[in-house]
Protein backbone atom coordinates (compact mmCIF):
# COMPACT_ATOMS: atom_id res chain seq x y z
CA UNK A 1 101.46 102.66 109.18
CA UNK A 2 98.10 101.77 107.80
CA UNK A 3 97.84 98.82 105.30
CA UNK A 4 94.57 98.27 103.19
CA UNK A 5 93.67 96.92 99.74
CA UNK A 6 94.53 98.98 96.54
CA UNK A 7 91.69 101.15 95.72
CA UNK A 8 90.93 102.44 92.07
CA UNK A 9 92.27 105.91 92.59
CA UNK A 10 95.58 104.60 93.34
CA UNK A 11 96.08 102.38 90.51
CA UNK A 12 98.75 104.81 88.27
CA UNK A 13 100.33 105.50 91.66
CA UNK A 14 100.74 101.84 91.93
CA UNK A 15 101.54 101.26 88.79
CA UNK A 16 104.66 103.97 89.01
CA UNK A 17 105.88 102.72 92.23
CA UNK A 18 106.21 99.29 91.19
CA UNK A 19 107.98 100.45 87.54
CA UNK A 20 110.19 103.18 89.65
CA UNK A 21 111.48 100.15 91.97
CA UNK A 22 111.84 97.72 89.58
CA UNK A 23 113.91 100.57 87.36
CA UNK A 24 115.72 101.20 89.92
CA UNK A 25 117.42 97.42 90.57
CA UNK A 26 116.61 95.70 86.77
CA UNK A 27 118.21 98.47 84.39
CA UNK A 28 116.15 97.74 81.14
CA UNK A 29 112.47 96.93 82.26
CA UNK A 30 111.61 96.57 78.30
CA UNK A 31 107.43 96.01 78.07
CA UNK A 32 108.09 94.44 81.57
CA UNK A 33 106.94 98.03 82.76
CA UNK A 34 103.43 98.08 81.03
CA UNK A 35 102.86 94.96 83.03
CA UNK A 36 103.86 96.28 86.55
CA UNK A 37 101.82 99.46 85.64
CA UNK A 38 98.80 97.33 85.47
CA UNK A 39 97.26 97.19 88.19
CA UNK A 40 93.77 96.79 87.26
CA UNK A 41 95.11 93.86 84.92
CA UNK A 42 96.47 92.08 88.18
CA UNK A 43 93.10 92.30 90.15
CA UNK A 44 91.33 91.32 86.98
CA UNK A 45 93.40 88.23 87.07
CA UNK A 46 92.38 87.60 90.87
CA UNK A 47 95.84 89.19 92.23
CA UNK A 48 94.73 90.86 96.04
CA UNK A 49 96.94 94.02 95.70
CA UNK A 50 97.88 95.69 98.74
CA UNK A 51 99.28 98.68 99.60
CA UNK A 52 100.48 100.17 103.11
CA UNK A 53 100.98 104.18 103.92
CA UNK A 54 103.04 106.28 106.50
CA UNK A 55 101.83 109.21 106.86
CA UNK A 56 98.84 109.25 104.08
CA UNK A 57 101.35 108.67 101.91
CA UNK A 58 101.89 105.59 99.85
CA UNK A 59 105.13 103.86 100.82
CA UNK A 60 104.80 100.25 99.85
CA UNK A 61 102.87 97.63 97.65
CA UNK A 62 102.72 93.80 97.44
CA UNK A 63 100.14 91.68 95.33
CA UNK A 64 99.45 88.46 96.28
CA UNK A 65 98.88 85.60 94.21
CA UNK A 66 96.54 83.09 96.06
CA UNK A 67 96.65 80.31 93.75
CA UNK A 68 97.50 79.19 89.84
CA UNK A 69 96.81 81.81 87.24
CA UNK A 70 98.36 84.23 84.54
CA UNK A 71 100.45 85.77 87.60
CA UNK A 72 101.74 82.43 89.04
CA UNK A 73 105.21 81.50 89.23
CA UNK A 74 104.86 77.87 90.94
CA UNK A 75 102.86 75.12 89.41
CA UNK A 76 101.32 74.11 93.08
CA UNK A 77 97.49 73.87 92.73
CA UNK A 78 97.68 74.37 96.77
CA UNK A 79 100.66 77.37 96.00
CA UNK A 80 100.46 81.09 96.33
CA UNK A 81 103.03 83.82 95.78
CA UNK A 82 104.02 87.48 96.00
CA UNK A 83 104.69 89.83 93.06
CA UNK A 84 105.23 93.13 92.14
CA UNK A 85 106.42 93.91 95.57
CA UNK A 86 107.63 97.75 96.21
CA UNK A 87 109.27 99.27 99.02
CA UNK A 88 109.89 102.81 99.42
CA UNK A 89 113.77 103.71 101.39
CA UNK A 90 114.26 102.86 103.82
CA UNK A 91 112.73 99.47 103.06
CA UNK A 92 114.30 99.39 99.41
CA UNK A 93 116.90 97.19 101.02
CA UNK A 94 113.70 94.30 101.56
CA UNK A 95 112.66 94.57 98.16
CA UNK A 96 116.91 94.49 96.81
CA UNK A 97 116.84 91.13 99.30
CA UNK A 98 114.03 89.27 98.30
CA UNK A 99 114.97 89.88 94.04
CA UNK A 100 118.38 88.61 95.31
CA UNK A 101 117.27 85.55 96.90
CA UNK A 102 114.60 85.12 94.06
């Protein structure tokens, strides 16, 4: 497995992952899915996307949050977070975990 940051070409790949995920645990995604499509927004915003691949092939993404912003859910100045995380299966069972305990 190789993990790296998001690079520009993978942006709509991104972007689909994290929607096709989502979809696949929150039935009606609503404009919610323009959002997670947005990758470019995110980095804009200061989010570090990452992304990791097995194979060449993209199998998972994770943006971190490294302090308060538009993509901040804690009010911490000295907080950070995770969002928009995607797993391919067999990890899908992380990703169903962590929304669970969320």
């Amino acid at each position: 497995m190789v993990t790296r940051d998001v690079r520009p070409g993978d942006y709509a790949t991104v972007g689909e992952l994290v929607v096709d995920v989502c979809a696949s645990i929150i039935p009606d995604l609503d404009g919610y899915a323009d959002e997670l499509r947005d990758v470019a927004g995110r980095i804009g915003a200061g989010v570090l996307v990452w992304v990791a691949e097995i194979d060449g092939a993209l199998a998972s993404t994770a943006g971190y949050v490294p302090g308060l912003g538009p993509y901040a859910e804690f009010s911490d100045p000295r907080g950070a977070g995770i969002r928009m995380l995607a797993v391919l299966p067999p990890g899908l069972s992380l990703f169903k975990y962590v929304y669970d305990v969320a």
